[in-house]
Protein backbone atom coordinates (compact mmCIF):
# COMPACT_ATOMS: atom_id res chain seq x y z
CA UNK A 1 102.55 65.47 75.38
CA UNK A 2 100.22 63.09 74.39
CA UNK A 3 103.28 60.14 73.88
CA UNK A 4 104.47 61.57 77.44
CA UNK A 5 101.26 60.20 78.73
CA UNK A 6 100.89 57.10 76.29
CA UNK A 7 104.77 55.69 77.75
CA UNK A 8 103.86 55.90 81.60
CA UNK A 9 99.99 54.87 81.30
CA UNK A 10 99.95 52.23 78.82
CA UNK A 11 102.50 49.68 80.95
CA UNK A 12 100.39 51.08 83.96
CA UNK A 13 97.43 50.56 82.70
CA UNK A 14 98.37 46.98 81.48
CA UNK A 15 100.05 46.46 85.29
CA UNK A 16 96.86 47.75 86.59
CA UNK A 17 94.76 45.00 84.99
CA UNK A 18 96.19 42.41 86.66
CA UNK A 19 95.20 43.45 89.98
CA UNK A 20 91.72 42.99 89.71
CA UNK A 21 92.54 39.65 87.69
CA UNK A 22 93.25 38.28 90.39
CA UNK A 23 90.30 39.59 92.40
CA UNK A 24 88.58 37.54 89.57
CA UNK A 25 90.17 34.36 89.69
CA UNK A 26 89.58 34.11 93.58
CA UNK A 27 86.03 35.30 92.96
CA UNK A 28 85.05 32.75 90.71
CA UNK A 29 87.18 29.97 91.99
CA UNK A 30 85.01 30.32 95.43
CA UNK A 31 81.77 31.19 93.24
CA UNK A 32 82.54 27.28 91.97
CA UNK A 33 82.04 26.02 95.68
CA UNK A 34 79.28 28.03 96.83
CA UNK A 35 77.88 31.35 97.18
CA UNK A 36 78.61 30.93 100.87
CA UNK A 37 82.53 31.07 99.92
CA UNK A 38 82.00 33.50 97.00
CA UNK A 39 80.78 36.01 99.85
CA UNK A 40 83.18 35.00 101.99
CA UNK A 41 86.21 35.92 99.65
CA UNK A 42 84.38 39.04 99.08
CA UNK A 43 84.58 39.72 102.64
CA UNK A 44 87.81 38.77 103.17
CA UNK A 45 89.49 40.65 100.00
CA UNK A 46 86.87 43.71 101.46
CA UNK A 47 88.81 43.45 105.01
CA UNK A 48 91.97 43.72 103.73
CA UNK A 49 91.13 46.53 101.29
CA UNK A 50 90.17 48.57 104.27
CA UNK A 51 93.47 47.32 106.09
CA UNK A 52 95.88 47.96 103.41
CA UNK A 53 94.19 50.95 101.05
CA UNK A 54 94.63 53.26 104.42
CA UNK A 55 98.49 52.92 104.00
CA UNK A 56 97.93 53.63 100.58
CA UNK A 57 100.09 56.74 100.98
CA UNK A 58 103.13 54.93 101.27
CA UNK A 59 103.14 54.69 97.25
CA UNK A 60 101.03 57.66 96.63
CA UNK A 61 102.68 60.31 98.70
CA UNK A 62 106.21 58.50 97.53
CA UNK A 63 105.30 59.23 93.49
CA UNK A 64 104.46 62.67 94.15
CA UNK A 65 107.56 63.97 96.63
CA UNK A 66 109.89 61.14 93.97
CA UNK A 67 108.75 63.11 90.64
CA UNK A 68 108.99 66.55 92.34
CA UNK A 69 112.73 65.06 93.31
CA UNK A 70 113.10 64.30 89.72
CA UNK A 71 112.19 66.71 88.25
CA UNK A 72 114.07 69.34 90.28
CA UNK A 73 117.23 66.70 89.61
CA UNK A 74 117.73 66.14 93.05
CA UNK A 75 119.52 62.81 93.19
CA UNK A 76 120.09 62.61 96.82
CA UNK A 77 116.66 63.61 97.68
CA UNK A 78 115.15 60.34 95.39
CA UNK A 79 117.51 58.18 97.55
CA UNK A 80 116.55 59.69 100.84
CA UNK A 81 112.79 59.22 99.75
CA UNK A 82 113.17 55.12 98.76
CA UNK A 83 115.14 54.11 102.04
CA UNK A 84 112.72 56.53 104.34
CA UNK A 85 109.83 55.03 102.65
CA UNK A 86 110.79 51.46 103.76
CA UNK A 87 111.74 51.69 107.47
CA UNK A 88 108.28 53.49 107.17
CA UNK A 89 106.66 50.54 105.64
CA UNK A 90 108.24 47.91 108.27
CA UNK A 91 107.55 49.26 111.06
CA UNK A 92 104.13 49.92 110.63
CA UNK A 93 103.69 46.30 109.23
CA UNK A 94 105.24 44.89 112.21
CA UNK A 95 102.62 46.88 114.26
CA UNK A 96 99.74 45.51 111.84
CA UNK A 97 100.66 41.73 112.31
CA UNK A 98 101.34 42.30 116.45
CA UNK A 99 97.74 43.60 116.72
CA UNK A 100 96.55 41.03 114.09
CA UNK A 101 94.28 38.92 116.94
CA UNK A 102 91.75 42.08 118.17
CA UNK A 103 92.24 44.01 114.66
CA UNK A 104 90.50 41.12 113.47
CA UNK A 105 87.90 40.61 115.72
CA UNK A 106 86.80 44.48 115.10
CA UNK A 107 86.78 44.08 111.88
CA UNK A 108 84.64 41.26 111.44
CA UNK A 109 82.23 42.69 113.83
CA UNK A 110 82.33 45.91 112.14
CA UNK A 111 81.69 44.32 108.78
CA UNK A 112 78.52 42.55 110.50
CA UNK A 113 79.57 39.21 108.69
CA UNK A 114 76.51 36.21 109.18
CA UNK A 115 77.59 33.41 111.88
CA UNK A 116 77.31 31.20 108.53
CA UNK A 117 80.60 33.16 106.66
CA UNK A 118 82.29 34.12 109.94
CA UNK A 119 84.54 30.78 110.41
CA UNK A 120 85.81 31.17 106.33
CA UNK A 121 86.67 35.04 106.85
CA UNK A 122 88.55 34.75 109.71
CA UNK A 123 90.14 31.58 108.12
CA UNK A 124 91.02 33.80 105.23
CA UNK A 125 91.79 36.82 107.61
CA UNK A 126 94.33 35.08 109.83
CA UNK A 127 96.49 33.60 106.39
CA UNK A 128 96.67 36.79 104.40
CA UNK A 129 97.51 39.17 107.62
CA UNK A 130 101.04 37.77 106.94
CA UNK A 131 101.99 39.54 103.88
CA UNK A 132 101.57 42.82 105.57
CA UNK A 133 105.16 43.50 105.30
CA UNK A 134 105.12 42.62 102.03
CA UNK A 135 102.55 44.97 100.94
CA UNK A 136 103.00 48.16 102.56
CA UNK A 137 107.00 47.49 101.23
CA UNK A 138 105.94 46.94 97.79
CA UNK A 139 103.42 50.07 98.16
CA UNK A 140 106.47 51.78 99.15
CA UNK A 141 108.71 50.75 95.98
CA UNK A 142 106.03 51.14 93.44
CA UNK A 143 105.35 54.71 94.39
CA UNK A 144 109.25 55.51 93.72
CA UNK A 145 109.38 53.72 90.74
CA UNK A 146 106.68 55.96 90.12
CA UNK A 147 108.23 59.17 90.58
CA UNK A 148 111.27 57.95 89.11
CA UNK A 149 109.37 58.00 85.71
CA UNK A 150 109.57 54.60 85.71
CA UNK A 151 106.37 52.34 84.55
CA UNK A 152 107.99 49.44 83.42
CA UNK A 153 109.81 48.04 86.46
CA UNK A 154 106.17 48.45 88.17
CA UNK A 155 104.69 46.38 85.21
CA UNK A 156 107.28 43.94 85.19
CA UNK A 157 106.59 43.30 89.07
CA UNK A 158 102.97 43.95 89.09
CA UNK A 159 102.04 41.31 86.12
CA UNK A 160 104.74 38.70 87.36
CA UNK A 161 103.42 39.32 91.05
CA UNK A 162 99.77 38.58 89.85
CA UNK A 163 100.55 35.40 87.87
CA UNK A 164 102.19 33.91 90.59
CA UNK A 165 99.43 34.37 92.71
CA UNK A 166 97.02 32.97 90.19
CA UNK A 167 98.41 30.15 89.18
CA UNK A 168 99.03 29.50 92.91
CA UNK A 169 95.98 30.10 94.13
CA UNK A 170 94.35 27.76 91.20
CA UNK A 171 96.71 24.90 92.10
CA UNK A 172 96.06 25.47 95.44
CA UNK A 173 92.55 25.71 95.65
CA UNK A 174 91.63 23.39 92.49
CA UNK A 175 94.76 20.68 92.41
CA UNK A 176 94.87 20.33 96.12
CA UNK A 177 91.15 21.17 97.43
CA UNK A 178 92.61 23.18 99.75
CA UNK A 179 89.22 26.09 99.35
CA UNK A 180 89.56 29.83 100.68
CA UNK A 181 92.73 28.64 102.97
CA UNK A 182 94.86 28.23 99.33
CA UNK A 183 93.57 31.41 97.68
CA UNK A 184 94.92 33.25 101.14
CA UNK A 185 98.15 31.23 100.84
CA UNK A 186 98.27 31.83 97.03
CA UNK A 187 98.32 35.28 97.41
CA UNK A 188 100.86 35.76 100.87
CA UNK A 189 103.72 33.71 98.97
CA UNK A 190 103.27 35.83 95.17
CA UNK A 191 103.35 39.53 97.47
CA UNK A 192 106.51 38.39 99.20
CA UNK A 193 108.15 36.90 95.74
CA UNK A 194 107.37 40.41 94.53
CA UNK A 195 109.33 42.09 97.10
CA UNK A 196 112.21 40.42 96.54
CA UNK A 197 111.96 41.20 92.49
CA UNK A 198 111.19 44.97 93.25
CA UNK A 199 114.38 45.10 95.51
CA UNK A 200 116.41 43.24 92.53
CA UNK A 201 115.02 45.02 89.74
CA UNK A 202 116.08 48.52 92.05
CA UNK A 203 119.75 47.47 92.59
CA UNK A 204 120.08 46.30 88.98
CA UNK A 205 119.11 49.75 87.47
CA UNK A 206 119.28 52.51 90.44
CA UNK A 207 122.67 50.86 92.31
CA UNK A 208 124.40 53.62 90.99
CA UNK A 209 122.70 55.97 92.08
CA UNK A 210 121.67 54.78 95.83
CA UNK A 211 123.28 56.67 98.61
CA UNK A 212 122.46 56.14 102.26
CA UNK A 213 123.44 59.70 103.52
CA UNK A 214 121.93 59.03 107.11
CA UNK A 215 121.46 63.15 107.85
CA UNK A 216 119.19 63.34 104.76
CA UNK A 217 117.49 60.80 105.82
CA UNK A 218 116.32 61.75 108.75
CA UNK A 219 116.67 65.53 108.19
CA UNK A 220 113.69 67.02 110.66
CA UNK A 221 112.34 69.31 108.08
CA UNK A 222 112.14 66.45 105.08
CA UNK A 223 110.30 64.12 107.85
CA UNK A 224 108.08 66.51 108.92
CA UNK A 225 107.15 67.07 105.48
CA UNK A 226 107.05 63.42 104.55
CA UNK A 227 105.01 62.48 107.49
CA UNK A 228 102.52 65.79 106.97
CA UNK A 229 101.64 64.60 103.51
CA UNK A 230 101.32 61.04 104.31
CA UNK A 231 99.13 61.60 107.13
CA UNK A 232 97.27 64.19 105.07
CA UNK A 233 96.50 61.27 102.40
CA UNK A 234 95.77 58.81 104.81
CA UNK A 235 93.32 60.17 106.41
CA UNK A 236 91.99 60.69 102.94
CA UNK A 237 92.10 56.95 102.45
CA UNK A 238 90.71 56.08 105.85
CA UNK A 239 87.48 58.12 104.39
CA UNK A 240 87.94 55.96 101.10
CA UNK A 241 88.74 52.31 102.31
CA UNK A 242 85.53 53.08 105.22
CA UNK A 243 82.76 53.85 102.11
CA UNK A 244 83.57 50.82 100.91
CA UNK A 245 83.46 48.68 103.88
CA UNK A 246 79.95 50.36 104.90
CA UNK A 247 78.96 48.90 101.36
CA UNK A 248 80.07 45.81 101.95
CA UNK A 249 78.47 46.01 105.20
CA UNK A 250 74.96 47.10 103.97
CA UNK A 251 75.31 44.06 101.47
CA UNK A 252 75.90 41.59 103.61
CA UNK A 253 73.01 42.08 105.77
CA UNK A 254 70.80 41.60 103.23
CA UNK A 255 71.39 37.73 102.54
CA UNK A 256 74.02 35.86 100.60
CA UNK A 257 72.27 36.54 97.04
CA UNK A 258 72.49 40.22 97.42
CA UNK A 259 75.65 40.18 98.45
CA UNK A 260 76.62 37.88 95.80
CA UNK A 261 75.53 40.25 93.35
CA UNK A 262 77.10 43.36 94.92
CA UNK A 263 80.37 41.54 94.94
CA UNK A 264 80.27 40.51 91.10
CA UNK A 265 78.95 43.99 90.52
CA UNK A 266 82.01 45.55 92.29
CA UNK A 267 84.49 43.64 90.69
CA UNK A 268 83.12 45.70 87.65
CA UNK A 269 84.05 48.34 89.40
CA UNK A 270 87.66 46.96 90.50
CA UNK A 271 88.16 46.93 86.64
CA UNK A 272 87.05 49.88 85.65
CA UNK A 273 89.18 51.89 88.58
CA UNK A 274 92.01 49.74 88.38
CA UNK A 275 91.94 50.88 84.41
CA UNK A 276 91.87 54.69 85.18
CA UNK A 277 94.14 54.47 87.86
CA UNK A 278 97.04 53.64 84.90
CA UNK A 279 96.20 57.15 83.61
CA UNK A 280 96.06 58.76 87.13
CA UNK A 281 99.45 56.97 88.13
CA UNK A 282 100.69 58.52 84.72
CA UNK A 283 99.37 62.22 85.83
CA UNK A 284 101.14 61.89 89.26
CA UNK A 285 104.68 60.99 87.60
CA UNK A 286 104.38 63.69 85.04
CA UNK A 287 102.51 66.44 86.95
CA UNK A 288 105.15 65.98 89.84
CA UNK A 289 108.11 66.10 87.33
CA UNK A 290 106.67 69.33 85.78
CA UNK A 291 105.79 71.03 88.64
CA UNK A 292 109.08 69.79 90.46
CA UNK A 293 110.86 71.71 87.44
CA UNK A 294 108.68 74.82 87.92
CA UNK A 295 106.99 74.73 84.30
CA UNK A 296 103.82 75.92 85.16
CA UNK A 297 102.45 75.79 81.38
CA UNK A 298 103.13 72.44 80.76
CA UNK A 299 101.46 71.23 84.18
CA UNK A 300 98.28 72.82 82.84
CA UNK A 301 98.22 71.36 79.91
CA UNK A 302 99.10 68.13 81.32
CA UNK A 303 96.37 68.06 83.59
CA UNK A 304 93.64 69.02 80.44
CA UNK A 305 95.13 65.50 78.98
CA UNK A 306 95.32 63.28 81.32
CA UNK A 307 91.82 64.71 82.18
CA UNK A 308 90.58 63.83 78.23
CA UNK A 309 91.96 60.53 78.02
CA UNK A 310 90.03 59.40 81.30
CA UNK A 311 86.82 59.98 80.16
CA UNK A 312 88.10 58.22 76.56
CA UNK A 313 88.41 55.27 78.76
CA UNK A 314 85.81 55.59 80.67
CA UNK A 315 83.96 55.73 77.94
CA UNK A 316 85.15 52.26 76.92
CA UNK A 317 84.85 50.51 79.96
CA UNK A 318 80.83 51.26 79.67
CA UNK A 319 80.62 49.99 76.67
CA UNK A 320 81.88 46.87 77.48
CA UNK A 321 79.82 46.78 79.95
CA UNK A 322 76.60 48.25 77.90
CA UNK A 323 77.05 44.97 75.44
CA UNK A 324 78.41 41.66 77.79
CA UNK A 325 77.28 42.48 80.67
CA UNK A 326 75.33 39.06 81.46
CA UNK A 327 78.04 37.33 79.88
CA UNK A 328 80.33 38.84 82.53
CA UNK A 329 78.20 38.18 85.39
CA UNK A 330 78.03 34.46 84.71
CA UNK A 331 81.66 34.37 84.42
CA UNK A 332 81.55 34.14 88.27
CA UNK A 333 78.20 32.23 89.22
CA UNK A 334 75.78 30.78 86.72
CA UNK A 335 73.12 30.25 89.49
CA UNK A 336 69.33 31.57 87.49
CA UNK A 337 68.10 33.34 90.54
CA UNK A 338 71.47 35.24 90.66
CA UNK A 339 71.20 36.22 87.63
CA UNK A 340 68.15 37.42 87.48
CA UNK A 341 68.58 39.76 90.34
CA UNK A 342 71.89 40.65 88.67
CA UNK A 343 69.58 42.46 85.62
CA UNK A 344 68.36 44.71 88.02
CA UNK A 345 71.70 46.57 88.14
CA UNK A 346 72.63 46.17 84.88
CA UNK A 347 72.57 50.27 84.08
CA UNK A 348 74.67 50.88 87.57
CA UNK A 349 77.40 49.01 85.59
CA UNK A 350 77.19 50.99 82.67
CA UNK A 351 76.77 54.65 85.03
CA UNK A 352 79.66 54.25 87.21
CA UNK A 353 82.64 54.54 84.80
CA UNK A 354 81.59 57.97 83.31
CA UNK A 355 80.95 58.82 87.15
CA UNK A 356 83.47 57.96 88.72
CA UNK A 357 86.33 58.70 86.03
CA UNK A 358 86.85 62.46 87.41
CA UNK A 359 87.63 61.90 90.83
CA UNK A 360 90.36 59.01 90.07
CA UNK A 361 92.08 61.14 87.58
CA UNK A 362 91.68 64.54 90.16
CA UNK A 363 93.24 61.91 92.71
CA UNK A 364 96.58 61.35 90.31
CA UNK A 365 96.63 65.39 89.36
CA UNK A 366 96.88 66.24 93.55
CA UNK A 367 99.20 63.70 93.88
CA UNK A 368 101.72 65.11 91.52
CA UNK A 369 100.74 68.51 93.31
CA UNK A 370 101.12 67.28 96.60
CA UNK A 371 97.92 68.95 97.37
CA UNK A 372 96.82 66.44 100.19
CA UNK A 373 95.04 68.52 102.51
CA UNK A 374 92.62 69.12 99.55
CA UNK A 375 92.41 65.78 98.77
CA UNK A 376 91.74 65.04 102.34
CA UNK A 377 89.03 67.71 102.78
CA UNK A 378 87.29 66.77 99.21
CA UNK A 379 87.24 62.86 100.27
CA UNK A 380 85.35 63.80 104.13
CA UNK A 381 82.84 65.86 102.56
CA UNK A 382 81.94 63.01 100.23
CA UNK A 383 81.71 60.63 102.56
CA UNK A 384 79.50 62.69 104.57
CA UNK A 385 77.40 62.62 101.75
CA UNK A 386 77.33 59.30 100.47
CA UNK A 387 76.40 57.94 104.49
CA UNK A 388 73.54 60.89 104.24
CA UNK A 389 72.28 59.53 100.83
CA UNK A 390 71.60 55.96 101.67
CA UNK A 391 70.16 56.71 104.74
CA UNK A 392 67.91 59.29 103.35
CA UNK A 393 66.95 56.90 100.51
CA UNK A 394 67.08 53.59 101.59
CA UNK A 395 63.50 53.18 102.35
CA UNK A 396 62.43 54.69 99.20
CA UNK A 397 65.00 52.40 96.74
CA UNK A 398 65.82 49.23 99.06
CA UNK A 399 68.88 47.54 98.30
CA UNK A 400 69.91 49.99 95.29
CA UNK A 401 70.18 52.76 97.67
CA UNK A 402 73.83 51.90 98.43
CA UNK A 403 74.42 51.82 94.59
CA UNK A 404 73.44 55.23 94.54
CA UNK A 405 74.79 56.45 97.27
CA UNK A 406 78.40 55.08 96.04
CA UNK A 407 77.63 57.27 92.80
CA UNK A 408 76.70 60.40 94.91
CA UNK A 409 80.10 59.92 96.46
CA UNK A 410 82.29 58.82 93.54
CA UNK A 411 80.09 61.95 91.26
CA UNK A 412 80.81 64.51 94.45
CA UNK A 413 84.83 63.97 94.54
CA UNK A 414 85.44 64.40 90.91
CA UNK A 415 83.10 67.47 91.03
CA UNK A 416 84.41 69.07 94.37
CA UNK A 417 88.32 68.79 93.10
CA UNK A 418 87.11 70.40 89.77
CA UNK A 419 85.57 73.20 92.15
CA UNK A 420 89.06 73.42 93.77
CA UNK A 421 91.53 73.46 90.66
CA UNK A 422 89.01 76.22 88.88
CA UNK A 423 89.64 78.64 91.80
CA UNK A 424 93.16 77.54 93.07
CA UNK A 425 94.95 76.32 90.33
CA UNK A 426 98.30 74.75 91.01
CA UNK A 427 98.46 76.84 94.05
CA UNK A 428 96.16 74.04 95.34
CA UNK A 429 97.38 72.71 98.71
């Protein structure tokens, strides 16, 4: 079982990394030009984590309904899932980019960015909102790779994907001086390359099995239930992208060092999650498949692992952070007053990987289950609590309030779906 794990989360793991890579390289290739633009990529990336991480269920509500497919051998049923998956994808990125002008203008407002960072935001904001299709397709494709029990194709794409947009985005912003505009470009010409390697890398090994039966399709009964569980997790994500954007809010309003900090600080956190999430992608392919082939056992004991090897990595990821964490920090500014301030956080780096591991994992595990109304109801009552705990303590801790209100929130999710899963089991909806 443990090998079972090992194949899916090692490439996914190893995908995973790249991601927030690339957060990196844009972070400190604007941290070279001025804290001014370091914030303002932080914004930027920020607004488009709120845009994008609420259609998050496209790939996460594809891997679990794919592996329970899968597992159950249902061969038309994974083919149904990847084309329905897509038109689902367009369309909603063709509404995304037709409401692009307002959409930004709320957002902006709502992220209270300084008159000083505005104009490089929305000069960020209004290049990236072009790969929208590209995103919420590749979302789309992941998750059934996903299911599919597939984590190299996802590697393959994810690592090639990330590359591109690095060494375009270095070029771009380094070679040709072109500043936040090139980063933005970098990364809207690597998410549509991807696309078209996803849809290659599907037709070389799936073709065979792809079958566009149009009344499976768009059978009521499998829409209904594709569209319940999708809405189910997005609202969950809606509650997820929002905590983040209030702290990225809160930071910004209190000055360009502090939210210079926050941002380096977060990209901690980018790493850590991004790591976990390899063994929670693993737990939604393998939970799904179990559960999809009715052994009940085995989807207990699966979810004991992936549980275990969470918190071994967890466990890591503090260490790291434990021994190099100045080193770290000036990997993105090496401004003194910055890095003093940065000490003052130094054990919030360290805390948040053996808080937060739980709730990533528990978010894989009700994946595979298709338990999104739980997921839902565990993520509102955390954010209820984690806008209640920096209000409540914000005058008492300053500017680490929202630190500790993230931890009250990350800490609350991995102990509410604990809560759930002791008293439900897998009958967990």
């Amino acid at each position: 079982m443990n090998r079972e794990i090992l194949r899916l989360a090692i490439p996914n793991i190893l995908s995973n990394i790249s991601v927030p890579l690339l957060s990196t390289v844009d972070t400190v290739l604007m941290g070279q030009v001025s804290a001014s633009h370091l914030g303002a990529i932080g914004l930027g990336g920020m607004i488009f984590n709120f845009l994008y991480w609420n259609f998050g269920f496209l790939r996460m509500g594809t891997t679990g309904m794919t592996a329970q497919a899968f597992g159950a051998d249902d061969q038309s049923e994974m083919s149904s899932l990847l084309y329905r998956v897509c038109l689902v994808a367009t369309g909603l990125s063709l509404m995304i980019i037709l409401f692009s002008g307002p959409l930004g203008a709320v957002l902006l407002d709502a992220l209270q960015v300084q008159p000083s960072q505005r104009g490089l935001v929305m000069e960020y904001y209004l290049i990236r909102i072009y790969d929208a299709p590209a995103t919420l397709l590749l979302y789309g494709l992941l998750g059934w790779f996903f299911g599919m029990q597939d984590a190299v194709s996802p590697l393959i794409i994810t690592v090639i994907v990330n590359l591109t947009n690095i060494l375009l985005s270095i070029y771009l912003v380094q070679s040709l001086e072109m500043g936040i505009t090139g980063a933005a470009l970098g990364t809207v010409v690597a998410q549509y390359f991807g696309v078209g390697l996803a849809l290659a890398l599907i037709l070389w090994r799936y073709r065979h099995q792809l079958t566009f039966i149009k009344d499976r399709v768009f059978a009521a009964d499998k829409l209904i239930n594709f569209f319940k569980i999708n809405f189910d997790i997005f609202l969950r994500t809606l509650c997820l992208s929002t905590a983040f954007f209030f702290f990225y809010s809160q930071s910004s309003v209190n000055g360009e060092t502090v939210l210079a900090v926050n941002v380096i600080i977060q990209q901690f956190l980018n790493w850590m999650s991004y790591g976990i999430d390899g063994v929670a992608y693993a737990a939604e392919s393998l939970v799904g498949k179990s559960i999809g082939a009715k052994n009940l056992t085995k989807t207990h004991s699966m979810i004991k692992r992936v549980l275990l090897w969470g918190l071994i990595l967890a466990t890591m990821y503090s260490g790291v952070y434990a021994i190099w964490y100045e080193q770290l920090v000036t990997l993105f500014n090496s401004s003194q007053d910055l890095l003093i301030l940065a000490k003052d956080y130094y054990w919030w780096a360290i805390a948040f990987p053996i808080l937060g591991f739980a709730c990533y994992i528990w978010d894989g595990i009700f994946v595979g289950l298709t338990a999104s109304k739980s997921m839902r109801n565990t993520m509102f009552v955390s954010l209820l609590l984690y806008l209640a705990t920096y209000y409540i303590s914000r005058s008492i801790i300053g500017p680490h309030a929202i630190w500790f209100a993230l931890a009250v929130f990350l800490g609350s999710r991995g102990a509410l779906m604990t809560v759930l899963y002791s008293s439900r089991g897998l009958k967990v909806e």
